[in-house]
Protein backbone atom coordinates (compact mmCIF):
# COMPACT_ATOMS: atom_id res chain seq x y z
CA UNK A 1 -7.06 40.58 15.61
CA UNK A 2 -4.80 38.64 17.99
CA UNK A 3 -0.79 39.17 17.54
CA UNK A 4 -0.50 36.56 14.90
CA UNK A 5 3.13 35.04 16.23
CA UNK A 6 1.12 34.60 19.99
CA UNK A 7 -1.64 33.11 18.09
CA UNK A 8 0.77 30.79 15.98
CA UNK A 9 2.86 29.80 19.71
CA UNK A 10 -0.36 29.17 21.41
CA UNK A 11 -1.47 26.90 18.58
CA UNK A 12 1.92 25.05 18.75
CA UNK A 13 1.71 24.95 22.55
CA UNK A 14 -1.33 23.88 23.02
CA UNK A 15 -1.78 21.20 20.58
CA UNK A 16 1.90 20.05 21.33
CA UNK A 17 2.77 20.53 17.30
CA UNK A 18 7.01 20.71 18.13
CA UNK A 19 9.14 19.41 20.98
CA UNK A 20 12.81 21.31 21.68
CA UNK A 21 15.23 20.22 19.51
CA UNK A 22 12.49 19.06 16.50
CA UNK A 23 13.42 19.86 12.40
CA UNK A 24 11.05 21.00 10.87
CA UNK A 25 10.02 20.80 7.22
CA UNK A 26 7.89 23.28 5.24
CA UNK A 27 6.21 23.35 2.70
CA UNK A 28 6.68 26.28 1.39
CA UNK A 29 5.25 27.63 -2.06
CA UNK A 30 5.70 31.38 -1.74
CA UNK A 31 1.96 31.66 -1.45
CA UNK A 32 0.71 33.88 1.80
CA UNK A 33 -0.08 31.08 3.72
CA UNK A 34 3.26 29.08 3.08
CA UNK A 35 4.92 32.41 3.43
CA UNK A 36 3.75 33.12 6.45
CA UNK A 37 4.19 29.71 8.37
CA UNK A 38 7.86 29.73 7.62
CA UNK A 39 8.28 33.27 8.87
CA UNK A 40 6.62 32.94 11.85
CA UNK A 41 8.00 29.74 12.15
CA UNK A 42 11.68 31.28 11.59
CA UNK A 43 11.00 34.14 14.10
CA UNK A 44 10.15 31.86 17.10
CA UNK A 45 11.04 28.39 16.47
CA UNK A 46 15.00 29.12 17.42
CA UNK A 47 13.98 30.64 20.36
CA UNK A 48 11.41 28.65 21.46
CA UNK A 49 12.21 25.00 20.40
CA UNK A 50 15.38 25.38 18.79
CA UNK A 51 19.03 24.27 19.81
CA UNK A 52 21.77 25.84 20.35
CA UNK A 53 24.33 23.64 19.19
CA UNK A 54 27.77 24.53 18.65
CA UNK A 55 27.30 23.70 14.77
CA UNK A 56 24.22 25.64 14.42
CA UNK A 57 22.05 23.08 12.67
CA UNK A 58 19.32 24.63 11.04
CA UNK A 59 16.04 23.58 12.51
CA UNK A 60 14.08 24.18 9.31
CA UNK A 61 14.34 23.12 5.74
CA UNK A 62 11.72 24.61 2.96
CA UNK A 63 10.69 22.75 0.19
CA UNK A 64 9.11 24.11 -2.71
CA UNK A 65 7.02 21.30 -4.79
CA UNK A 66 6.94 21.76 -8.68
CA UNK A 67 3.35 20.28 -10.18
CA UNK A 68 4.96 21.02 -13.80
CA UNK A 69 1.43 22.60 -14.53
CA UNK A 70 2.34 26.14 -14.72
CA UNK A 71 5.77 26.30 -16.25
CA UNK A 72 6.28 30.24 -16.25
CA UNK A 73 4.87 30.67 -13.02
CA UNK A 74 6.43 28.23 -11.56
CA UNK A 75 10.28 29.74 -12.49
CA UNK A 76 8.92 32.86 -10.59
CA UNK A 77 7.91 31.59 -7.70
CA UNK A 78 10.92 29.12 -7.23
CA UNK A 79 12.92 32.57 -7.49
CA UNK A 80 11.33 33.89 -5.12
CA UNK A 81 11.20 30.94 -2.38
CA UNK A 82 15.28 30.57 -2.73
CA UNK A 83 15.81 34.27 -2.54
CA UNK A 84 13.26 34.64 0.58
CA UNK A 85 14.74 30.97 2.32
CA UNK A 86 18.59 32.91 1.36
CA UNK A 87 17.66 36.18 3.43
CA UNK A 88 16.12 34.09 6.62
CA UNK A 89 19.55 31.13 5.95
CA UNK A 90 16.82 28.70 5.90
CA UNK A 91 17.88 25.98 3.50
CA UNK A 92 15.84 25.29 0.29
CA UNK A 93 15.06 22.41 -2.21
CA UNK A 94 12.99 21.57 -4.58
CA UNK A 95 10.72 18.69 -5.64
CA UNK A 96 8.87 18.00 -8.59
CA UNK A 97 6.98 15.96 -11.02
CA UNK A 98 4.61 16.06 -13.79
CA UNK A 99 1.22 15.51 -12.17
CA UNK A 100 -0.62 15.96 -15.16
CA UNK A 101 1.01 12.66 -16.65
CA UNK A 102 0.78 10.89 -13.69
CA UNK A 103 -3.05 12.07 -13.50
CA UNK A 104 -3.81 10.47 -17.03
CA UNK A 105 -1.80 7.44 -15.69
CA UNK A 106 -3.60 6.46 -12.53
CA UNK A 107 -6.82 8.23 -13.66
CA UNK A 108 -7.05 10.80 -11.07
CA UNK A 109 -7.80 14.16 -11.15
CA UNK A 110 -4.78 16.34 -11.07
CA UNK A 111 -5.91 17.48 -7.67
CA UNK A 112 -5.91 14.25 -6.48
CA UNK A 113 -2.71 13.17 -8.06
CA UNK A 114 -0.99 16.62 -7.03
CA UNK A 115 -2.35 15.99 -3.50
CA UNK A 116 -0.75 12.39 -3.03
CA UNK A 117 2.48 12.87 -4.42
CA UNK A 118 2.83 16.05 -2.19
CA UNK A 119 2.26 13.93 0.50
CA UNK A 120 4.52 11.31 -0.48
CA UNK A 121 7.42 13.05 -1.36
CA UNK A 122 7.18 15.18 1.54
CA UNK A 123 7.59 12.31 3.88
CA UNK A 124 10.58 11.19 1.64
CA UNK A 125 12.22 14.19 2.46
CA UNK A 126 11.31 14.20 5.95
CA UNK A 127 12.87 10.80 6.94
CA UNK A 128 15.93 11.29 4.68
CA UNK A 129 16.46 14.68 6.14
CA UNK A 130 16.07 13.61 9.69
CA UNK A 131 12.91 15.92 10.03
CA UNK A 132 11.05 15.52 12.30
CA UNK A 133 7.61 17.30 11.73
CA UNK A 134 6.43 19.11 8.07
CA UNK A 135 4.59 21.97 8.51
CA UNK A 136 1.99 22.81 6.17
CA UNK A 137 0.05 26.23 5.84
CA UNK A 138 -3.61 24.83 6.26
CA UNK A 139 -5.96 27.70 7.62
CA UNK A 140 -9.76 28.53 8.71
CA UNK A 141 -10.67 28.88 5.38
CA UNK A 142 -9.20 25.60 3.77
CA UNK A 143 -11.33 23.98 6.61
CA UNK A 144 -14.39 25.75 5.30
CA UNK A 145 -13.53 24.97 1.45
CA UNK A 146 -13.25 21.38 2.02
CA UNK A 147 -16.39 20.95 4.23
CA UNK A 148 -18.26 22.49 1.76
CA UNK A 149 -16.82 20.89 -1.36
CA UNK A 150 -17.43 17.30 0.21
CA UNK A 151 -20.73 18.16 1.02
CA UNK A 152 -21.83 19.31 -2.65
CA UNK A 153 -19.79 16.04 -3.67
CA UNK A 154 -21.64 13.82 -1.12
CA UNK A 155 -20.37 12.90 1.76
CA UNK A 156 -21.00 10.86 5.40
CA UNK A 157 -20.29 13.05 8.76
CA UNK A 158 -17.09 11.54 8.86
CA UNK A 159 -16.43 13.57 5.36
CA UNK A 160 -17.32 16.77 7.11
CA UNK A 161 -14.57 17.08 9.95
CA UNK A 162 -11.91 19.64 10.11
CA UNK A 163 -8.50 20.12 9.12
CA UNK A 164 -7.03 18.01 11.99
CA UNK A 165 -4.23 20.25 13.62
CA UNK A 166 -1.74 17.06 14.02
CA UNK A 167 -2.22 14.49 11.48
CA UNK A 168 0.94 11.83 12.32
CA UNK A 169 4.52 14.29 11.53
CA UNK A 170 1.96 16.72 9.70
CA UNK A 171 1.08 19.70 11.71
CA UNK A 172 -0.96 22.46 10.61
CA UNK A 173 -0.25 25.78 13.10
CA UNK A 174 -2.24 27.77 11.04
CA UNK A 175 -5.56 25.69 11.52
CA UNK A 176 -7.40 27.92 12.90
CA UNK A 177 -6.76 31.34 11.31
CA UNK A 178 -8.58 33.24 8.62
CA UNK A 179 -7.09 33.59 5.40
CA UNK A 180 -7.64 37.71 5.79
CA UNK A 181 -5.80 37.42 8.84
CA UNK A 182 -2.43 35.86 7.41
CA UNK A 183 -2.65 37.97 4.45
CA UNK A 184 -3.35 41.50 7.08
CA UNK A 185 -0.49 40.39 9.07
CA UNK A 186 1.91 39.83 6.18
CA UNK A 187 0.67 43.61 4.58
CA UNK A 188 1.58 45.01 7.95
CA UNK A 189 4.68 43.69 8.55
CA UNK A 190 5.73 44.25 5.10
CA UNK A 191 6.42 40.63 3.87
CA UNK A 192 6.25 40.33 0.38
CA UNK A 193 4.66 36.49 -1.16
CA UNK A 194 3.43 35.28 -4.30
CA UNK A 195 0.13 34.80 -5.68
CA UNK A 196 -1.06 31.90 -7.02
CA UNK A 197 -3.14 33.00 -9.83
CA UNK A 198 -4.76 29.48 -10.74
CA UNK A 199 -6.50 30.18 -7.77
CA UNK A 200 -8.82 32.91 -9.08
CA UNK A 201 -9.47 29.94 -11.87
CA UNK A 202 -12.88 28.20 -11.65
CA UNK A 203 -11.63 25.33 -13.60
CA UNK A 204 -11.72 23.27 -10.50
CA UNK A 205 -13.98 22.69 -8.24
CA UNK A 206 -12.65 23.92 -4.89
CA UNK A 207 -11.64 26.98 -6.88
CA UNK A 208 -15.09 27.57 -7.95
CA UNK A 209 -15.90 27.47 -4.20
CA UNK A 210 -13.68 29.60 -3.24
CA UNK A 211 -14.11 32.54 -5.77
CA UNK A 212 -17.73 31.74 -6.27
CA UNK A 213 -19.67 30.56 -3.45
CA UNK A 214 -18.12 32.15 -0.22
CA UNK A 215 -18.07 35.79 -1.76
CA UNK A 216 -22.13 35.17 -1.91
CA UNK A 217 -21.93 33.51 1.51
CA UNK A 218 -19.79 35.85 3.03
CA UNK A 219 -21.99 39.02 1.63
CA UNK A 220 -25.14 37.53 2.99
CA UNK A 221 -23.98 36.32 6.42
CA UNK A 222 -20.22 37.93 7.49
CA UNK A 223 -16.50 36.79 7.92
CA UNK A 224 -18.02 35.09 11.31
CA UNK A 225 -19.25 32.13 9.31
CA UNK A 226 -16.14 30.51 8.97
CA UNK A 227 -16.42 30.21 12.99
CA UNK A 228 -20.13 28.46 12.64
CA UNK A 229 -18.95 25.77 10.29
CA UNK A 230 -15.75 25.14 11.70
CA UNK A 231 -17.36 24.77 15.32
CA UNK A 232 -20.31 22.95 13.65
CA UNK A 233 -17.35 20.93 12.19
CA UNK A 234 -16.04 19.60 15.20
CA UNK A 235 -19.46 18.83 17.20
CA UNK A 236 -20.45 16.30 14.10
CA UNK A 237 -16.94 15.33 14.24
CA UNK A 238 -16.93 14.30 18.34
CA UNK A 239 -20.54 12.89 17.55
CA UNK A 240 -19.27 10.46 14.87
CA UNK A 241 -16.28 9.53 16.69
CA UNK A 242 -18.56 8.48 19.31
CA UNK A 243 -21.14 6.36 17.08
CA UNK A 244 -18.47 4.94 15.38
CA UNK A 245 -17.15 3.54 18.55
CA UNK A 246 -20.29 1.71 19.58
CA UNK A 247 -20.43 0.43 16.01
CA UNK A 248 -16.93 -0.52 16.48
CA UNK A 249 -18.60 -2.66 19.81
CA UNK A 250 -21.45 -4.16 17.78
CA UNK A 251 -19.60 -5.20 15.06
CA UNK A 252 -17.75 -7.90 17.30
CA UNK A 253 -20.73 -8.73 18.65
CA UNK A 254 -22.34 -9.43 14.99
CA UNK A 255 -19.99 -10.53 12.69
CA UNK A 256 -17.14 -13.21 12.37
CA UNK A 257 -14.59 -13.72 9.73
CA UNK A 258 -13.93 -17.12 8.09
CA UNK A 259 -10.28 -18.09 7.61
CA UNK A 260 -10.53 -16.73 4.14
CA UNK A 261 -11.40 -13.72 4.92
CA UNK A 262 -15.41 -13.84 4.72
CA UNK A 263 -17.58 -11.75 6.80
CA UNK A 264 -20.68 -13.39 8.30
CA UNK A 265 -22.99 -10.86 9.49
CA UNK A 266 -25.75 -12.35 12.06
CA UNK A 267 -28.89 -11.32 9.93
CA UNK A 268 -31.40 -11.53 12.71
CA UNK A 269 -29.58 -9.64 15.42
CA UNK A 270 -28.45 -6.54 12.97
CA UNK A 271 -32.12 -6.36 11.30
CA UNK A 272 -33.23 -4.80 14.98
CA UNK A 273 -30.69 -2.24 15.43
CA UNK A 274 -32.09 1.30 14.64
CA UNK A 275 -30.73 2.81 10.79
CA UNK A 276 -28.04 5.14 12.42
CA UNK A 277 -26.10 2.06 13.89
CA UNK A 278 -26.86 -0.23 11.04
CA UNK A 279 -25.43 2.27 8.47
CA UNK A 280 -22.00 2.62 10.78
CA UNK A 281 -21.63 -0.99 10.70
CA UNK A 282 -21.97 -1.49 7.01
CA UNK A 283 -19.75 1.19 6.66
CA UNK A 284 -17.35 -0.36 8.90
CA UNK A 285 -17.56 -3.65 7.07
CA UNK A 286 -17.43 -2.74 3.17
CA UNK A 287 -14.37 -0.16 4.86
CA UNK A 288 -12.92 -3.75 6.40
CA UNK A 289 -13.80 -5.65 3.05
CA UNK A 290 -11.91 -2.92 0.68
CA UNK A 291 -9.37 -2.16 3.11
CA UNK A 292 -9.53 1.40 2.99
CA UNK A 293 -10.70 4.13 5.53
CA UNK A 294 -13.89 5.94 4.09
CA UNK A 295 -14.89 3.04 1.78
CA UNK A 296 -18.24 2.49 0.91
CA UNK A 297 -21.18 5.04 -0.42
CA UNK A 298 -24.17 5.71 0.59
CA UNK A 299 -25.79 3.92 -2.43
CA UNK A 300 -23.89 0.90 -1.24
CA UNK A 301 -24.75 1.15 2.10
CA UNK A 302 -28.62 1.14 1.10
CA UNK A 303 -28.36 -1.55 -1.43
CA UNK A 304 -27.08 -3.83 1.63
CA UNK A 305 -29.61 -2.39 3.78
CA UNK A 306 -32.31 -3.84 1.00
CA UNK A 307 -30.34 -7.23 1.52
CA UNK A 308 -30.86 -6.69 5.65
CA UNK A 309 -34.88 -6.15 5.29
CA UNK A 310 -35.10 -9.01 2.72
CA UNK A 311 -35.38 -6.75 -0.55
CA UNK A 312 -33.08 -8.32 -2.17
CA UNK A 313 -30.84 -11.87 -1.82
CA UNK A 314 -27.61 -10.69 -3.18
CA UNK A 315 -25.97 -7.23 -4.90
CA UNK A 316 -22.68 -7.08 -6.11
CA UNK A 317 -20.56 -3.78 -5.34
CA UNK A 318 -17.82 -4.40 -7.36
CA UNK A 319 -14.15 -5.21 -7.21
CA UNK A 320 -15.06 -9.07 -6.89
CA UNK A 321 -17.32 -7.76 -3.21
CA UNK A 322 -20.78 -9.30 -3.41
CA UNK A 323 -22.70 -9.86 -0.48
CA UNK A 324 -25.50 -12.65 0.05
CA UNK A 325 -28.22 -12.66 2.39
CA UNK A 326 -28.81 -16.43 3.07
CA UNK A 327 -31.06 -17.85 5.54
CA UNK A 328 -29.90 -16.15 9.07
CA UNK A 329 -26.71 -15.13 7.59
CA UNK A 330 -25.14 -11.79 5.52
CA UNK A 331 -22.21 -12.80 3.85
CA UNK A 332 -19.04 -10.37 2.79
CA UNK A 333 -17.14 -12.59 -0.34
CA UNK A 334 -14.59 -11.42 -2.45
CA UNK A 335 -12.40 -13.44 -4.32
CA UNK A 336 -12.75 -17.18 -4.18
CA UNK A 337 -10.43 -19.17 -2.07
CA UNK A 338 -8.30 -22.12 -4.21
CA UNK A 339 -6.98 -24.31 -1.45
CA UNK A 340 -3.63 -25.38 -3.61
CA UNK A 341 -3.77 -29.61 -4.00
CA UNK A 342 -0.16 -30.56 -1.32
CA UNK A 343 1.28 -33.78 -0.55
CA UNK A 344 0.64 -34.76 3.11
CA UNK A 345 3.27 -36.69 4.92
CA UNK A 346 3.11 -38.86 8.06
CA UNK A 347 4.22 -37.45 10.72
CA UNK A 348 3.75 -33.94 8.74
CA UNK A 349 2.95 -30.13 9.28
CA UNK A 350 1.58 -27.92 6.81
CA UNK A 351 0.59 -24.32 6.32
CA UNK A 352 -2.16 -23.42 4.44
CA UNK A 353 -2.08 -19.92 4.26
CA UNK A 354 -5.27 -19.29 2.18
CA UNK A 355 -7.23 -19.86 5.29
CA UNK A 356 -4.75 -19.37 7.87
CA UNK A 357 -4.65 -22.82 8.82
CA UNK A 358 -2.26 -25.72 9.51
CA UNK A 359 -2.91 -29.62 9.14
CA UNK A 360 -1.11 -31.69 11.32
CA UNK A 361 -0.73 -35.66 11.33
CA UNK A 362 0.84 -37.72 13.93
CA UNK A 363 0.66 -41.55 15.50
CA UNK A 364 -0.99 -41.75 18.59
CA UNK A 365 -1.41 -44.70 21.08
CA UNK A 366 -4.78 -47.10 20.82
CA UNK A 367 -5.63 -46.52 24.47
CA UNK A 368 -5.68 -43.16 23.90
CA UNK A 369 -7.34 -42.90 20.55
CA UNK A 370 -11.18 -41.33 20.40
CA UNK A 371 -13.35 -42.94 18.60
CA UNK A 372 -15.51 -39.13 18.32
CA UNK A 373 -14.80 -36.20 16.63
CA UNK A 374 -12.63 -34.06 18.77
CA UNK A 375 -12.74 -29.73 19.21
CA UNK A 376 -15.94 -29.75 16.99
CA UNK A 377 -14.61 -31.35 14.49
CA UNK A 378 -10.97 -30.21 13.65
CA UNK A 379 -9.42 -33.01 15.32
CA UNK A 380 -9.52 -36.87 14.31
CA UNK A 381 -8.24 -40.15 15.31
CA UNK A 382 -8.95 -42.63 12.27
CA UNK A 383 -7.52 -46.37 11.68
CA UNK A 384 -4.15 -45.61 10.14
CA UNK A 385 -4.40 -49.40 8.37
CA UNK A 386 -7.05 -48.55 6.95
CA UNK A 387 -5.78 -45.28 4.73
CA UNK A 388 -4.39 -45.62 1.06
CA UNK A 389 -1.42 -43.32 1.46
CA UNK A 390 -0.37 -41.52 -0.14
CA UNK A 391 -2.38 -38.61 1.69
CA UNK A 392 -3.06 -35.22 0.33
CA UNK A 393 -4.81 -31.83 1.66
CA UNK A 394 -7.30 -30.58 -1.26
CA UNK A 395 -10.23 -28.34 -1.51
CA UNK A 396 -13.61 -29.43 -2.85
CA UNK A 397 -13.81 -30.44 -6.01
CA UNK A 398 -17.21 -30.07 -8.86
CA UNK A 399 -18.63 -34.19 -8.25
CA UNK A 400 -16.73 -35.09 -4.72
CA UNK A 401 -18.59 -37.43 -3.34
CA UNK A 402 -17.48 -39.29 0.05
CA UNK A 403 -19.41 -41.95 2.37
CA UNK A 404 -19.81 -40.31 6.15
CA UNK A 405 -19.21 -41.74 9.00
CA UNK A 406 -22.38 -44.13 10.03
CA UNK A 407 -23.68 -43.77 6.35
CA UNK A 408 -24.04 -47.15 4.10
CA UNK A 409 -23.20 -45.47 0.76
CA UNK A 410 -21.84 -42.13 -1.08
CA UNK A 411 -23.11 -38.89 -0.79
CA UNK A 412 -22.33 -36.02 -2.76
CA UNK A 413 -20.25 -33.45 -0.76
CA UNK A 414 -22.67 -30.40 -1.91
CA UNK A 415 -26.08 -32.47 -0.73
CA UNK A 416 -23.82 -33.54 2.35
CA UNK A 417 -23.31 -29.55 3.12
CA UNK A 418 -26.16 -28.21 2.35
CA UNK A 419 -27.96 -30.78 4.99
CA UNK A 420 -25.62 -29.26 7.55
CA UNK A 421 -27.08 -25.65 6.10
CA UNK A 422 -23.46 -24.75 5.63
CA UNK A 423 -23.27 -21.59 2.62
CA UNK A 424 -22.98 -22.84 -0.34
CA UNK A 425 -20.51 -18.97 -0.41
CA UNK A 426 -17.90 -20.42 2.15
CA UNK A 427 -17.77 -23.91 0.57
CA UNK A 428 -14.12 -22.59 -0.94
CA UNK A 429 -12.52 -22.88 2.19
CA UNK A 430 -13.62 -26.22 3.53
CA UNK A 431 -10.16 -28.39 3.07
CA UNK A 432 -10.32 -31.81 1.99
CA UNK A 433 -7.97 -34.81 3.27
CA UNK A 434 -7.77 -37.57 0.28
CA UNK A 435 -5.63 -40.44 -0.06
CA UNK A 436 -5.74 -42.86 -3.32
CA UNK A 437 -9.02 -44.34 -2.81
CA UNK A 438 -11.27 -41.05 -2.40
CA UNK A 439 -11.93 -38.66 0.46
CA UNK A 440 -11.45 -39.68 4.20
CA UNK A 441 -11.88 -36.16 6.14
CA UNK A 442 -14.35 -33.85 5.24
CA UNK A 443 -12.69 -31.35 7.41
CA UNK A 444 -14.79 -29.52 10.12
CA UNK A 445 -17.36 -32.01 9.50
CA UNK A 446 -17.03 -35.49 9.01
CA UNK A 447 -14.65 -38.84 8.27
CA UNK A 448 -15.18 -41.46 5.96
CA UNK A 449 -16.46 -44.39 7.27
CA UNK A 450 -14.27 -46.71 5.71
CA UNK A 451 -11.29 -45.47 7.65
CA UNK A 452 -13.00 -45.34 11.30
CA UNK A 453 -11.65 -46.78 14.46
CA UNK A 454 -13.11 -50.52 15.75
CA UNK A 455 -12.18 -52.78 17.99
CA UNK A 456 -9.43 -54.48 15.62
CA UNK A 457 -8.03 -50.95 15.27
CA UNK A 458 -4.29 -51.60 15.60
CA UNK A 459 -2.66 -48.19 14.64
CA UNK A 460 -4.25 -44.82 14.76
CA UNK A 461 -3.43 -41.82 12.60
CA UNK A 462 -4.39 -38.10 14.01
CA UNK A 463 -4.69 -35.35 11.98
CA UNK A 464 -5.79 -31.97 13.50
CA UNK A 465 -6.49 -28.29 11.14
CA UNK A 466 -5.53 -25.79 13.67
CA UNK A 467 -6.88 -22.38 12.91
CA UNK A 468 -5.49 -19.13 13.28
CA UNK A 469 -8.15 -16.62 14.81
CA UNK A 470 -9.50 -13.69 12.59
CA UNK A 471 -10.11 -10.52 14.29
CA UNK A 472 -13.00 -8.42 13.56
């Protein structure tokens, strides 16, 4: 076994964990692992990183975090942290809160709920103590628990890496060090810590791991299986950061988002990509849609796959996500856009922030008035006589019917559309200019042809809908 404070130093070193002059913040629970950390941390961060200020600002601050799920233990241990953090003059605090309620409030598990507000609170303590990194007492073995316990939950290869050594001002120098290890090094140095007894529990399931499964795994195959999976661990790791770059690449190259927030998938050119890549970037898209890293299952995943090989012609995946396969199109929807009904001045400018978008109306001269749609579309030039003001910005509404340009007669703004093949799914965020006497800009698409330029054209209104660019 290597000398365990070289081992810790070369960790720190090599992965760049502390700079000279950095506080640190531990969390410490009295446990070997915690214990350990902040002695090692203690014996050579002073030396090694440390200042030497003529106040003699401590460089580390414990914290001990009270779950209020093991009241009697919990007075113990907190004795024990302040009495240990008194004999090294390391200073001590404690945090707490009753996980257990807040479990049954957000419906989490308490592991879950105890694992997020550890987080958060230890980054509250960090910025308001001026810390710069927390330390945190992650080892070999907490790598292999978790890999295993996502993989009997169900999990992607993204599910499956290690504990990352530096995870933003969380760094981990224990990450690669048996739990036997920490606890022989602490027996021979003579460091006393606490034991944890809920973790000889099997109520939950990493527990049940832990005192369960790796005895049996370690009595068939040897300590040296905590090596395999942790190096099997990072090659599917660097594989999947890989794939999920070139999905990253073929997602631009597939998909646009409407101003609303839509995602059109091209259904043609993702049906011919092999299942590997398809699965990344349907991953990458529900991930996009929920926004949250790791979002989407596997049953998800497939039931859009049905919707890619013409299975099916729509699924919903709740949370208001459905997604439609129409025509040569895959369409990402969530909630509907309402384009809010505003009064539209002239000369005016106004934001629509639904669809990232602004409408802007202006005179311009006759001579250089276009009697043609201009940028596709979003720009028109239309006989300002010839408007009812006054003018407002809409979206469609159930029965909108209009007369385009060149047409003699109405035309119901849903026929009108679906002639032009547009999705009847996006149809929310097509805007809609009206003034008293009905509709005179089908945005995108088309002007009335009651308000068009001619030769007796005296005055000519512009409007433009400038659109703000979503990025994929």
């Amino acid at each position: 076994m290597k000398d365990m404070l070289k081992q810790i130093s070369e960790n720190i070193a090599e992965k760049q964990m502390i700079n000279k002059g950095d506080k640190i913040l531990v969390s410490f629970s009295g446990g070997p692992d915690s214990t350990a950390l902040l002695y090692i941390l203690h014996k050579s961060h002073r030396k090694r990183w440390g200042t030497n200020t003529p106040e003699k600002k401590p460089n580390l601050l414990a914290c001990y975090i009270n779950h209020n799920i093991r009241p009697q233990a919990v007075k113990k241990e907190i004795t024990f942290c302040h009495d240990f953090c008194e004999r090294l003059n390391i200073p001590f605090i404690v945090a707490e809160a009753n996980i257990p309620k807040i479990a049954e409030e957000q419906k989490l598990s308490i592991e879950e709920a105890g694992r997020n507000f550890r987080k958060d609170i230890l980054q509250k303590i960090a910025h308001d103590e001026k810390c710069d990194k927390i330390a945190l007492g992650h080892h070999l073995d907490d790598t292999v628990e978790t890999i295993l316990f996502r993989l009997f939950r169900g999990t992607g290869p993204g599910g499956l890496s290690p504990i990352k050594p530096i995870s933003g001002k969380f760094i981990r120098p224990l990450y690669n060090i048996p739990k036997g290890d920490i606890v022989a090094f602490l027996n021979k140095n003579k460091i006393k810590y606490e034991t944890d007894k809920s973790n000889f529990e099997t109520d939950f399931s990493r527990n049940y791991i832990r005192n369960r499964i790796i005895p049996v795994i370690e009595k068939h195959f040897g300590s040296k299986y905590k090596g395999s999976i942790s190096r099997f661990s990072q090659i599917l790791t660097d594989e999947d950061i890989f794939l999920k770059s070139l999905a990253e690449k073929e997602v631009k190259k597939l998909c646009t988002i409407t101003p609303g927030g839509k995602i059109i998938v091209d259904l043609k050119k993702i049906t011919v990509y092999d299942t590997c890549i398809r699965r990344r970037i349907i991953k990458l898209l529900l991930e996009k849609k929920y926004r949250h890293p790791g979002a989407g299952s596997f049953e998800q995943i497939e039931q859009i796959n049905e919707l890619i090989e013409g299975r099916q012609k729509a699924i919903d995946l709740g949370k208001e996500l459905r997604v439609n396969a129409e025509r040569d199109k895959l369409i990402f929807s969530d909630k509907k856009v309402m384009i809010e009904r505003q009064d539209l001045a002239i000369p005016d400018k106004v934001e629509l922030t639904k669809i990232r978008a602004t409408i802007k109306t202006g005179q311009v001269g006759i001579k250089s008035a276009s009697k043609k749609k201009l940028k596709g579309g979003w720009k028109i030039n239309i006989d300002f006589d010839k408007i009812a003001e006054p003018l407002e910005i809409d979206g469609i509404k159930p029965g909108d019917k209009f007369s385009p340009l060149g047409l003699d007669g109405t035309k119901k703004i849903g026929d009108y559309l679906t002639d032009k093949k547009q999705s009847r799914h996006i149809r929310d965020e097509v805007v809609v200019i009206r003034d008293i006497k009905g509709i005179i800009w089908l945005a995108g698409y088309e002007i009335s042809d009651r308000v068009k330029i001619t030769n007796k054209t005296k005055k000519v209104l512009e409007i433009e809908l400038i659109r703000r660019k979503n990025e994929t």
